[in-house]
Protein backbone atom coordinates (compact mmCIF):
# COMPACT_ATOMS: atom_id res chain seq x y z
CA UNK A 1 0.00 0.00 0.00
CA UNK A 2 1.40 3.51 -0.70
CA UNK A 3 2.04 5.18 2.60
CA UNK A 4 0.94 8.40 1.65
CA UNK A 5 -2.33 6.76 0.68
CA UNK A 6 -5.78 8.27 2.81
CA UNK A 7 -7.54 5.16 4.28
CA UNK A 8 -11.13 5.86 4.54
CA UNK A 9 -12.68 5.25 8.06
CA UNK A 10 -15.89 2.58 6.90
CA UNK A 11 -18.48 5.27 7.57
CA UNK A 12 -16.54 7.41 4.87
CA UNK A 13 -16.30 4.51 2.72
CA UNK A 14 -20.08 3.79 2.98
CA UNK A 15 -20.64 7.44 2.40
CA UNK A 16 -18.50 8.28 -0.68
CA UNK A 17 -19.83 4.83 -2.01
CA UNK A 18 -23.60 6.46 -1.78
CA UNK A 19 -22.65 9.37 -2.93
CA UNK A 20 -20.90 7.56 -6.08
CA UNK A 21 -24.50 5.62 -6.75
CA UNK A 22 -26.24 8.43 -6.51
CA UNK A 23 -23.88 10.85 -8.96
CA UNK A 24 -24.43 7.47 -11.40
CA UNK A 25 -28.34 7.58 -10.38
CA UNK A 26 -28.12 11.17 -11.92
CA UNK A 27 -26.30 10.55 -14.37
CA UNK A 28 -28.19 7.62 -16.02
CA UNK A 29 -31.84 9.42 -15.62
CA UNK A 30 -30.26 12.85 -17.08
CA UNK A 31 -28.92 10.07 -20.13
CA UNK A 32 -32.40 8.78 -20.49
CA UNK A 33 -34.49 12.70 -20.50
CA UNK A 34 -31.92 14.17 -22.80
CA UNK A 35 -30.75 11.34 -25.37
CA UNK A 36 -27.05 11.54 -26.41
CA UNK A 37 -26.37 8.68 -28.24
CA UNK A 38 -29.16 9.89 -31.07
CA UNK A 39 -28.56 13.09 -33.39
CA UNK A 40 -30.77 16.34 -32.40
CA UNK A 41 -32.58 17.78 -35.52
CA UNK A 42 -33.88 21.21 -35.73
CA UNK A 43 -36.92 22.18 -37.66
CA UNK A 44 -36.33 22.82 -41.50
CA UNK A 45 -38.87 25.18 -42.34
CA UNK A 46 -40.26 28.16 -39.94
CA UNK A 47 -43.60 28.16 -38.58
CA UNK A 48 -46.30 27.35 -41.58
CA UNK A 49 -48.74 29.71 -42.53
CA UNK A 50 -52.70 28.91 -42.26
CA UNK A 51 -54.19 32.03 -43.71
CA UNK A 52 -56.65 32.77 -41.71
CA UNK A 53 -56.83 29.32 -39.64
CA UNK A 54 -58.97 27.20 -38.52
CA UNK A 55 -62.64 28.54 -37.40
CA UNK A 56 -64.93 27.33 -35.12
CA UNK A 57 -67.86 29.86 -35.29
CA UNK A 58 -67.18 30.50 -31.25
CA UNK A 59 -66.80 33.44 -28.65
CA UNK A 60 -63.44 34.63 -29.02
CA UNK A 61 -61.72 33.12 -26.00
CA UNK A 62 -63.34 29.51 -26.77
CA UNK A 63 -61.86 30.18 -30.67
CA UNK A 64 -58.60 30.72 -29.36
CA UNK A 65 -59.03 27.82 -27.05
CA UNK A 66 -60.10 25.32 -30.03
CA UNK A 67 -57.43 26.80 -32.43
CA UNK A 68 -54.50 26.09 -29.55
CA UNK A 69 -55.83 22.52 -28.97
CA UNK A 70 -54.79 20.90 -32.26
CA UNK A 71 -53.89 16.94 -31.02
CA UNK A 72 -53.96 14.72 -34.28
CA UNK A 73 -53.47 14.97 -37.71
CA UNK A 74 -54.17 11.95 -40.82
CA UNK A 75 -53.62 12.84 -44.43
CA UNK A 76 -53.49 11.23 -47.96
CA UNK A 77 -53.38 12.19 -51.56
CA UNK A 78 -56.46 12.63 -53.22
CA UNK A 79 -56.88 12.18 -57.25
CA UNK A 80 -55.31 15.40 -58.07
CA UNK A 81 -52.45 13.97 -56.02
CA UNK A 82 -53.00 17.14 -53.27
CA UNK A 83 -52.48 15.88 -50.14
CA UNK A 84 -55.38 16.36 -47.99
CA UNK A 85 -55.10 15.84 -43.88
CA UNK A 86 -58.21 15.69 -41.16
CA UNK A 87 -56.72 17.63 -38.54
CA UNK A 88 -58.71 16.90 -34.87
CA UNK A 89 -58.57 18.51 -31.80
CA UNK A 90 -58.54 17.78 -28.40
CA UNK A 91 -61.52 20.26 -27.26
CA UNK A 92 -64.78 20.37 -28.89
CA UNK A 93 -66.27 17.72 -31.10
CA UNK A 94 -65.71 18.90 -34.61
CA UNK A 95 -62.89 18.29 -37.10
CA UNK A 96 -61.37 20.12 -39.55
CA UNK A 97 -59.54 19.54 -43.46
CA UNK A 98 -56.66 21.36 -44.67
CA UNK A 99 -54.32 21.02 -47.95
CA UNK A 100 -50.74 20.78 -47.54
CA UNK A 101 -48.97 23.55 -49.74
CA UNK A 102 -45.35 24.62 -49.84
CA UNK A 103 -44.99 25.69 -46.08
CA UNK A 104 -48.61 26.67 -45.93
CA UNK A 105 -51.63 24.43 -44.52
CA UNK A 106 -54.80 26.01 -46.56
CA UNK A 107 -57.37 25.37 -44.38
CA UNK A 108 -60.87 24.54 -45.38
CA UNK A 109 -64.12 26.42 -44.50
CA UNK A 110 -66.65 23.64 -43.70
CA UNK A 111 -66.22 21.08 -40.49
CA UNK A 112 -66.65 17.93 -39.46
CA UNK A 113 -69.15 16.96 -36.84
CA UNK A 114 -67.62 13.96 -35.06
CA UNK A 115 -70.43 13.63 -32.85
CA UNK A 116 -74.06 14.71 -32.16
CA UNK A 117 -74.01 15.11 -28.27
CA UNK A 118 -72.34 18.21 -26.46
CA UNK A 119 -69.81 16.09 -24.59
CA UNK A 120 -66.30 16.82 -25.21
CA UNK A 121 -64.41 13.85 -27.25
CA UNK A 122 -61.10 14.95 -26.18
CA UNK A 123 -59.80 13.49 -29.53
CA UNK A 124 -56.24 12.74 -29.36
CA UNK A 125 -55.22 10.63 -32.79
CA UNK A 126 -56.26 10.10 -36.29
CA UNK A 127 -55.67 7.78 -39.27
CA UNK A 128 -56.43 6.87 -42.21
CA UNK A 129 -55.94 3.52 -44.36
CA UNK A 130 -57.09 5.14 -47.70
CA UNK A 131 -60.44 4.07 -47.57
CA UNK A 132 -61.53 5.31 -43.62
CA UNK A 133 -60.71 7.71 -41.51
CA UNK A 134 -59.95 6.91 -38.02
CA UNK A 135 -60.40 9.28 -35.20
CA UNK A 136 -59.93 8.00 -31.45
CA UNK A 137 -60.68 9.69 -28.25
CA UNK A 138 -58.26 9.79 -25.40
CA UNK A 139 -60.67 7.39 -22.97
CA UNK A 140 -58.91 9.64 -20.43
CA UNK A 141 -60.48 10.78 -17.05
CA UNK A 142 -60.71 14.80 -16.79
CA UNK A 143 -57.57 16.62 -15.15
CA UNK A 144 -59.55 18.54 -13.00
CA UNK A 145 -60.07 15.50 -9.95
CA UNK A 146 -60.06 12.64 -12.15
CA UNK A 147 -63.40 12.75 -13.02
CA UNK A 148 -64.65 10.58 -14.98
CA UNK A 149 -65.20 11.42 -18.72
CA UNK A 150 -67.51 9.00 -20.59
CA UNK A 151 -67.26 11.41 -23.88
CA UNK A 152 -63.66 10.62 -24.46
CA UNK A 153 -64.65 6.80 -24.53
CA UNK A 154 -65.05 6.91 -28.47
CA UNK A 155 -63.40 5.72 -31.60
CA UNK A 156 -65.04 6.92 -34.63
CA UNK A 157 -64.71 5.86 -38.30
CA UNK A 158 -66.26 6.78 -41.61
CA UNK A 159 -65.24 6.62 -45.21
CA UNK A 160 -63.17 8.48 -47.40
CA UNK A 161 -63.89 9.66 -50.77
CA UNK A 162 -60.67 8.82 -52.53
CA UNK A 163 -61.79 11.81 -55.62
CA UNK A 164 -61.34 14.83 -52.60
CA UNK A 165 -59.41 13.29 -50.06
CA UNK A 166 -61.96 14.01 -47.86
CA UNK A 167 -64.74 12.25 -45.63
CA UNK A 168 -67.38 10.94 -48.44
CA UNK A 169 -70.83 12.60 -48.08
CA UNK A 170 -74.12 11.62 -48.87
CA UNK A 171 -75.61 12.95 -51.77
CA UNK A 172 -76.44 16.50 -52.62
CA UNK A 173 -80.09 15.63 -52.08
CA UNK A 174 -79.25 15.29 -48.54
CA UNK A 175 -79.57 18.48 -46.91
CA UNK A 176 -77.39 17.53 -43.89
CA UNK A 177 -74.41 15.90 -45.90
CA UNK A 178 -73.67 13.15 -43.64
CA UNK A 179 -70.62 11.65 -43.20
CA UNK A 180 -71.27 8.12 -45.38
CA UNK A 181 -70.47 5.15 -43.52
CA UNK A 182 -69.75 6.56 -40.24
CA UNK A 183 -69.46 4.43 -37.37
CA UNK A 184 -69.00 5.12 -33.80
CA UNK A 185 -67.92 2.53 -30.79
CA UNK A 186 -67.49 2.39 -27.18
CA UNK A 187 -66.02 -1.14 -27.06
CA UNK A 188 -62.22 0.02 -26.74
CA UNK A 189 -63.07 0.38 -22.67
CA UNK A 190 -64.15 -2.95 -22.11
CA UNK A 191 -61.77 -3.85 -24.41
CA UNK A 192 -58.94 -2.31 -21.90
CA UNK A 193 -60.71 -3.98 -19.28
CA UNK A 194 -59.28 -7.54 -20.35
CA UNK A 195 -56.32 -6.65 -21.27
CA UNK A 196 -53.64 -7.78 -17.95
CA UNK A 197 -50.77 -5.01 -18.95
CA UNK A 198 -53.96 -2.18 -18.94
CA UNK A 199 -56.51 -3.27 -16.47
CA UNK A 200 -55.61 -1.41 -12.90
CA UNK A 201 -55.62 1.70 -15.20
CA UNK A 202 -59.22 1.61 -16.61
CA UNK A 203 -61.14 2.50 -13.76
CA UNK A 204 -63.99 4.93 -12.88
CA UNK A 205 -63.12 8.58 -11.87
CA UNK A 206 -59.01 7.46 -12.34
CA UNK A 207 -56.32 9.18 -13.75
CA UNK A 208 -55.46 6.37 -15.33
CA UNK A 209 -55.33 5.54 -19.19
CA UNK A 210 -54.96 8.06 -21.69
CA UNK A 211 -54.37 7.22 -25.27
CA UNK A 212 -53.05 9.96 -27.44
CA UNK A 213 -51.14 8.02 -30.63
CA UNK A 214 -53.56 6.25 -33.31
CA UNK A 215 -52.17 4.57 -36.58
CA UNK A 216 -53.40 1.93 -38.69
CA UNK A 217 -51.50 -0.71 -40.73
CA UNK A 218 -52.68 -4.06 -42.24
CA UNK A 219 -56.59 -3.84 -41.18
CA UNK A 220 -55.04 -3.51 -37.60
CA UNK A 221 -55.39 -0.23 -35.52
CA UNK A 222 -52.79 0.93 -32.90
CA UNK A 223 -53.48 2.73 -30.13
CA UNK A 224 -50.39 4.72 -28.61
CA UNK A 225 -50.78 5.61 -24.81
CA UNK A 226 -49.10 8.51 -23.05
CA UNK A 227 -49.94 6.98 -19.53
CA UNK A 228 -49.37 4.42 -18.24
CA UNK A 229 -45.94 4.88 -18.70
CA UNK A 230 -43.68 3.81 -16.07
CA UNK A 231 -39.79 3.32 -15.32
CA UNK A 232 -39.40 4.03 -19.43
CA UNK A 233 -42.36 1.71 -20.58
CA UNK A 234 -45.23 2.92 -22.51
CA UNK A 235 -48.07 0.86 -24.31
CA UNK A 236 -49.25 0.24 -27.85
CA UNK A 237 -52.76 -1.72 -27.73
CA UNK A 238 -53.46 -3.38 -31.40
CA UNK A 239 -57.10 -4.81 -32.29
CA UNK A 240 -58.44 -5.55 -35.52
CA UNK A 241 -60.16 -2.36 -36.94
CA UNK A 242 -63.10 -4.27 -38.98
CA UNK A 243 -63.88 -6.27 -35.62
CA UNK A 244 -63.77 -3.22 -33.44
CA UNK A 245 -66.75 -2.11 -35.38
CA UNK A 246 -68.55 -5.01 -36.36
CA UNK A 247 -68.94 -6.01 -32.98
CA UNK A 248 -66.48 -9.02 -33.81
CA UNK A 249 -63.29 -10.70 -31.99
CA UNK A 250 -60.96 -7.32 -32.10
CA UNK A 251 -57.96 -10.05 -30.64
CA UNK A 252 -56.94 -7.55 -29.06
CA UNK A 253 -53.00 -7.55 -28.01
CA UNK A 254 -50.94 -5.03 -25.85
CA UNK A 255 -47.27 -4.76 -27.18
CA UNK A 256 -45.02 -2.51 -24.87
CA UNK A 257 -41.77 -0.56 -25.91
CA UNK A 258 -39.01 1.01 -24.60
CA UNK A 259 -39.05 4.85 -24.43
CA UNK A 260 -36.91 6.05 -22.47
CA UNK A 261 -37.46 7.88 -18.49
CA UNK A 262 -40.50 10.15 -18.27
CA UNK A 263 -41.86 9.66 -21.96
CA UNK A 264 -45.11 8.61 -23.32
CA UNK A 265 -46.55 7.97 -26.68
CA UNK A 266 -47.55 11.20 -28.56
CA UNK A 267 -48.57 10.27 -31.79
CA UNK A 268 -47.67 7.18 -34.61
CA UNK A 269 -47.83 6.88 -38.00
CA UNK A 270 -47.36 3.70 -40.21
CA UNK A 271 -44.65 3.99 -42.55
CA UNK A 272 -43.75 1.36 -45.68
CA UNK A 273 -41.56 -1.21 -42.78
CA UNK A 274 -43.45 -0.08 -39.51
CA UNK A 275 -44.21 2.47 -37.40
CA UNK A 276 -42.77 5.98 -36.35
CA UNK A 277 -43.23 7.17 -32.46
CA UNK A 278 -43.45 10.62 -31.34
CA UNK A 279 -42.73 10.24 -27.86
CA UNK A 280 -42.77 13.25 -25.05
CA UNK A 281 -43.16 13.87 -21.27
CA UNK A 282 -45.88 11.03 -20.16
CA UNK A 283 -48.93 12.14 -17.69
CA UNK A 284 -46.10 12.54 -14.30
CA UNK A 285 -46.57 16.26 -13.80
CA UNK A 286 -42.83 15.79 -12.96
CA UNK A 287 -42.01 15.47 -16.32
CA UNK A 288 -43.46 18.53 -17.81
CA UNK A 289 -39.85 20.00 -17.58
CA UNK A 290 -36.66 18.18 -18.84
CA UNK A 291 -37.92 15.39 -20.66
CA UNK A 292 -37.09 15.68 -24.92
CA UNK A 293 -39.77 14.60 -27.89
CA UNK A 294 -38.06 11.99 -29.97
CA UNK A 295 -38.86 9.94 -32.75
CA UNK A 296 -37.82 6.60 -32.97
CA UNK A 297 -38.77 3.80 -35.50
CA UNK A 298 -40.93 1.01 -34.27
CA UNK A 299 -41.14 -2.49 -36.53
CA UNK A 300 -44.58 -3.46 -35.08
CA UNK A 301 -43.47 -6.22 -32.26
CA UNK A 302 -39.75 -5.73 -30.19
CA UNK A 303 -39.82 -3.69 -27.42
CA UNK A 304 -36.76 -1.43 -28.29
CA UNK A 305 -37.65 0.87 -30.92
CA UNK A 306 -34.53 2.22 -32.89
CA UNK A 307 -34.51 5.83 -31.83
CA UNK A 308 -33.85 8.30 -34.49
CA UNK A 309 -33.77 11.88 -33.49
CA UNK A 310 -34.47 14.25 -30.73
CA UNK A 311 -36.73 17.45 -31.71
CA UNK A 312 -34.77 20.44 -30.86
CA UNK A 313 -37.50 23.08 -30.84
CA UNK A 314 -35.95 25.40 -28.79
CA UNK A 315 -35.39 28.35 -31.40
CA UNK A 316 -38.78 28.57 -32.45
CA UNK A 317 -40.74 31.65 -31.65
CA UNK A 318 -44.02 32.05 -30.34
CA UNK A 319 -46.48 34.25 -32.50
CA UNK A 320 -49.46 36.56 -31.99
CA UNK A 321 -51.65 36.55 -34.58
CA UNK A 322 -53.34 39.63 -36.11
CA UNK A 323 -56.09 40.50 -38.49
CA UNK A 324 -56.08 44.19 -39.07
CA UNK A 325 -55.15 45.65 -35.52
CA UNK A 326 -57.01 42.76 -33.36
CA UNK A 327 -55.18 39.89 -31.71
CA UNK A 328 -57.25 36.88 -32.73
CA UNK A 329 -54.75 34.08 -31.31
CA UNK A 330 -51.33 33.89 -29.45
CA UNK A 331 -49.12 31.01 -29.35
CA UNK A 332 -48.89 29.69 -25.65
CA UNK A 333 -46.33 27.54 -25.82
CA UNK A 334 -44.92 24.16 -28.16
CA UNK A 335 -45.72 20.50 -27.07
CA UNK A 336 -45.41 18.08 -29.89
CA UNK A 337 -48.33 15.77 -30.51
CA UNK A 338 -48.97 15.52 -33.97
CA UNK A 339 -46.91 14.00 -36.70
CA UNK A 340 -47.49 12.93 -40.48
CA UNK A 341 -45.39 11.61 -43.26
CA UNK A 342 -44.69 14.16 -45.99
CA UNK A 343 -41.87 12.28 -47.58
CA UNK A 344 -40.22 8.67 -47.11
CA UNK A 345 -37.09 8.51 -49.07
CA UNK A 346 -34.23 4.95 -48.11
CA UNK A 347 -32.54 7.78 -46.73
CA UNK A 348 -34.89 9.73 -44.31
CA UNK A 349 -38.59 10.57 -43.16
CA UNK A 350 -39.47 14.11 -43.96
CA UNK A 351 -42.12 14.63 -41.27
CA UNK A 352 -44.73 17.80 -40.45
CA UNK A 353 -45.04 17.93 -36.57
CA UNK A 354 -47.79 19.77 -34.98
CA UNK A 355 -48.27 20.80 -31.40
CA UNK A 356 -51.16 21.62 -28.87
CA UNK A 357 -50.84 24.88 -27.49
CA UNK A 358 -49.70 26.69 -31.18
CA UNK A 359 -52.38 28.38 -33.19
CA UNK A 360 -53.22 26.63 -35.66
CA UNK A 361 -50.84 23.63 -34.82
CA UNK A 362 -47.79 25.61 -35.50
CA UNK A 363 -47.04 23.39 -38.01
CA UNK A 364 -42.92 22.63 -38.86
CA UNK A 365 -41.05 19.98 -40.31
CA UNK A 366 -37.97 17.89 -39.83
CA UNK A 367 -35.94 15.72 -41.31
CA UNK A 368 -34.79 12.41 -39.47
CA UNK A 369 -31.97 9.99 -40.97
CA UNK A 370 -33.55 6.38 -40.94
């Protein structure tokens, strides 16, 4: 032993070793909020325009509301190859269409009423397969005391007209123009119920589940959850979409994957070989702060995604929207929960990300190496 060497007394010992676990503690959960071992992408294009944006034909502080509360997005091309994307939102019960342009979402005037009642859907994802659209509700409780919210408990299809892009209506002769082949189910709940990795979380007046990621793939639909999401874990819930409907077996099947500390599922969108994952801070009001949105590719069945990029949306600038000399919306702040495909080259995903709490959406887009 070198002579000039300190011996620790075996209370220091015991101490420096705690302190040494806890430094790696740190270390490993600051690692798994702020990947390092993926690239960090920034936005390619600024803030889109949306003309005059969405409308809702409300009092001006429930407009703002509904234009800030943009939560899910599904497009396709129609037969003038435009694309055309249902955009849903997370207050209210209507839906809305807009055309993707060069950096500009044109926005169209009419709506979509996804339901007849006055209870709030709380939609959260969208999809489409070419031939429906898919719209789910977040089967969430509400914030305020974990009430229970029977409204949210909803998953909604009806069929797309493959000439606009857009939902298929009935005939002119209709007065109302309803949506054609629209279908509406509860079952998803008592779907839950069954499922062993989901049923302590689907209770009565719980904060419990709350699905906010929807794609569809193969006649299958995928549910993404944002909660529960614990010690890195999130959920994907996959049921055959015909059978959901029809009332069928929706052999139903809960697939979990590897997120990393503190995220959830934001959003998911089927690609050509699986799935990509917008992930973000899950329901742990703990992780509002310090916890990245990533994307990461997902084949459809091993737990650890390949991650691809972290967003890196810290440049962007919040806006206040004008129309002569009156303020008719302010961006409140950027949280990442909508995501499409714009491009899909063997190199990279060119994706538009859209975010609750943006007029509008606040549309951007990135571009993520595969």
């Amino acid at each position: 032993m070198n002579p000039c060497a300190t011996r620790l007394s075996p209370h220091r010992h015991r101490f420096a070793s705690g302190l040494t676990a806890i430094l790696l503690l740190v270390l490993v959960s600051a690692h798994a909020q702020t990947p390092l071992d993926i690239p960090t992408v920034r936005p390619t294009s600024g803030l889109w325009d949306s003309g005059s944006g969405f409308r809702f034909g409300l009092r001006k502080k429930e407009e703002e509301q509904t234009r800030k509360a943009l939560s899910g997005i599904a497009c396709n091309l129609n037969a003038a190859h435009q694309r055309i994307c249902l955009m849903v939102f997370d207050e209210g019960v209507e839906a809305r269409f807009a055309t993707v342009l060069n950096n500009e979402l044109a926005v169209d005037r009419g709506g979509v009423t996804l339901r007849a009642d006055e209870g709030e859907l709380d939609a959260e994802g969208a999809a489409t397969d070419g031939t429906y659209f898919y719209i789910t509700g977040s089967h969430s409780a509400r914030r305020e005391g974990c009430r229970s919210n029977i409204f949210s408990r909803h998953v909604i299809r009806f069929r797309l007209d493959p000439a606009t892009g857009r939902a298929l209506r009935s005939p002119a002769s209709d007065p109302q123009g309803r949506l054609v082949d629209y279908a509406d189910t509860g079952r998803l709940w008592s779907i839950m119920q069954l499922q062993t990795e989901l049923m302590a979380h689907v209770r009565e007046d719980t904060c419990g589940v709350n699905i906010e990621g929807l794609a569809v793939k193969d006649g299958k639909l995928y549910f993404g959850f944002r909660s529960p999401a614990k010690r890195g874990r999130a959920s994907i819930l996959v049921v055959d979409a015909a059978e959901l409907f029809e009332g069928g077996d929706p052999k139903a099947l809960v697939k979990p994957v590897e997120l990393g500390v503190g995220r959830g599922i934001r959003d998911m969108v089927a690609v050509k070989t699986g799935f990509l994952l917008l992930a973000g801070p899950n329901d742990d009001p703990a992780n509002k702060k310090g916890v990245s949105w990533t994307i990461s590719w997902w084949d459809g069945k091993s737990v650890t995604p390949k991650p691809l990029a972290a967003l890196d949306i810290r440049g962007v600038k919040l806006r206040k929207l004008t129309q002569g000399e009156n303020r008719v919306c302010t961006d409140e702040k950027l949280k990442p929960e909508a995501m499409t495909i714009l491009e899909e080259t063997p190199l990279a995903y060119k994706l538009l990300v859209l975010s609750d709490g943006m007029c509008d959406g606040g549309a951007l887009t990135f571009t993520v190496a595969r």
